[in-house]
Every structure is written in C-alpha cells, then in structure tokens.
Protein backbone atom coordinates (compact mmCIF):
# COMPACT_ATOMS: atom_id res chain seq x y z
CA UNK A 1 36.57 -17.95 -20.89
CA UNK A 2 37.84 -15.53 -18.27
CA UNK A 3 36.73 -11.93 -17.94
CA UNK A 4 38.70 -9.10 -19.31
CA UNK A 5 40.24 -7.06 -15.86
CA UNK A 6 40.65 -4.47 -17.82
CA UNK A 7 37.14 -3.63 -17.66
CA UNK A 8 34.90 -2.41 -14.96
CA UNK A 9 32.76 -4.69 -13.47
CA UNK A 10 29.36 -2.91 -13.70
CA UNK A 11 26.68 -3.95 -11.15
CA UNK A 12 23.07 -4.02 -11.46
CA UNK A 13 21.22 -1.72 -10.17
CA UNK A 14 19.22 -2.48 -6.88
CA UNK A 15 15.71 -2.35 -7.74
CA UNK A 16 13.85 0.31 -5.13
CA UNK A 17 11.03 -1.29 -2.82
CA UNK A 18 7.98 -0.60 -3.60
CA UNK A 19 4.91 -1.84 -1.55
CA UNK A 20 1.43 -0.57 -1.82
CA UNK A 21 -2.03 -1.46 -0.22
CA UNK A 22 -4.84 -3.58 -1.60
CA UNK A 23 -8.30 -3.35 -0.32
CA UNK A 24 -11.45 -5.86 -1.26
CA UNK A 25 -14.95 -5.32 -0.18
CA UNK A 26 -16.91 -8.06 -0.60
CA UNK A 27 -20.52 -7.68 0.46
CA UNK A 28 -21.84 -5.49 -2.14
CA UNK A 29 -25.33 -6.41 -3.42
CA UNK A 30 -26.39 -3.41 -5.21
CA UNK A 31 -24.36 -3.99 -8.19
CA UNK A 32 -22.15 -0.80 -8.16
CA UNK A 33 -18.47 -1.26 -9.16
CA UNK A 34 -16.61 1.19 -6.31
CA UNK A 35 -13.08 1.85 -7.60
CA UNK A 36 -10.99 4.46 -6.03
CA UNK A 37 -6.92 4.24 -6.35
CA UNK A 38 -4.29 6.22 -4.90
CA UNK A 39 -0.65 6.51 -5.40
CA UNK A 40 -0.05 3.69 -2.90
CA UNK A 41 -3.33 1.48 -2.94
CA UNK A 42 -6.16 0.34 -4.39
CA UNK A 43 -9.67 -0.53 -3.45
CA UNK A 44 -12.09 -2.23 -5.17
CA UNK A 45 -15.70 -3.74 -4.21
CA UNK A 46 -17.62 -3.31 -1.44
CA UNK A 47 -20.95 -2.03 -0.98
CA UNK A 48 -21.12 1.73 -0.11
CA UNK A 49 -20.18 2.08 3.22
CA UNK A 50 -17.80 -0.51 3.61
CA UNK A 51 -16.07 1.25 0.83
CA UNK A 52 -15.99 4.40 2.41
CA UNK A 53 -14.77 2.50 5.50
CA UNK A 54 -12.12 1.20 3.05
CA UNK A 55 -11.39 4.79 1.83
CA UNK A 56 -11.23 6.17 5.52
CA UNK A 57 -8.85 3.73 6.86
CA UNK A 58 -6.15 4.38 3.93
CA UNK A 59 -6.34 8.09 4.45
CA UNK A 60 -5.60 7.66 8.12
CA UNK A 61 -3.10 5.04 7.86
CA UNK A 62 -1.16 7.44 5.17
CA UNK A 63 -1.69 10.44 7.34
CA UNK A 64 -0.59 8.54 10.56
CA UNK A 65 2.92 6.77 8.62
CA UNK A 66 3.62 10.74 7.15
CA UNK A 67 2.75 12.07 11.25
CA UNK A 68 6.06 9.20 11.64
CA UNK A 69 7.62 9.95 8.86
CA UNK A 70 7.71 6.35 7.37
CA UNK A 71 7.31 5.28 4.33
CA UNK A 72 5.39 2.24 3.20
CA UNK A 73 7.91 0.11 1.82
CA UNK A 74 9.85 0.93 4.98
CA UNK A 75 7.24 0.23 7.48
CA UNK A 76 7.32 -3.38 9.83
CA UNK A 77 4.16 -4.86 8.64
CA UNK A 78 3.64 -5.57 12.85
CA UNK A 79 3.60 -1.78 13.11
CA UNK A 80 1.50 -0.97 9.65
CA UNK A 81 -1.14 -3.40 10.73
CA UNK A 82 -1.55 -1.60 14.26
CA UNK A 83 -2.02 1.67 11.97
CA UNK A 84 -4.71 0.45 10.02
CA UNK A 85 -6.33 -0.99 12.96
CA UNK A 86 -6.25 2.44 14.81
CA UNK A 87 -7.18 4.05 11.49
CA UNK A 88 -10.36 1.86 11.06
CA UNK A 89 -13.64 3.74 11.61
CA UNK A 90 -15.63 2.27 14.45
C-alpha cells in the first residue's frame, strides 16, 4: 500500500527537553518528612539542615544558570555540576 502524494506528509512534533533536579537527604532521624518543590526540582528527606543545605544549593545553582542565561535542559551536565558545587554551602 503506497501513500497518497497528494497529501502532506505531517511530522511529529519534537517533544521540548525538559530536565529538572532531584535532591535526597538521607540522614534524617527525627522523623520529619521535609518536602519542598520548585518549578525545576524537587527535594525530599533529609534531616533539617541538610535540607536547608539542599534548598540553598538549588537557589544558587538557579540564580547562577539565570546570571548565564542558561537554561537547565540546555546546560552541559560538566558545567551544571561545577554550579552546584560552587553553590553548595560550606
């Protein structure tokens, strides 16, 4: 069965990137379930500082890709992981 060539040939659509960040805590012992969510990420876990740590770290690392103007889904994961390193509280 052959195609009609009378007819356009419709293409799919590409699907847009999307990316986003996940973030696990796992040394919380006081029984607390931390949450917080973002447009981009999630965290979940932790006890309370490490999730504020957690929480830190994403705000930077979004502030410092919008100082580049980058997006996530555009970023080299080489260059995103030096971000969240700088980003980390110390």
């Amino acid at each position: 069965m052959s195609k009609d060539p009378s007819k356009p040939v419709r293409k799919k659509p590409k699907p847009k990137p999307s990316a986003g960040l996940l973030g696990v805590g796992l040394d919380n012992a006081d029984g607390h379930k931390r949450i917080t969510t973002g447009e981009k990420f999630v965290l979940v876990g932790g006890s309370q500082e490490t999730h504020e740590h957690m929480t830190e770290t994403v705000v930077k690392t979004f502030e410092e890709l919008k100082r580049r103007a980058k997006h996530l889904e555009n970023v080299d994961p080489r260059e995103l992981a030096e971000i969240l390193d700088k980003s980390r509280p110390r």
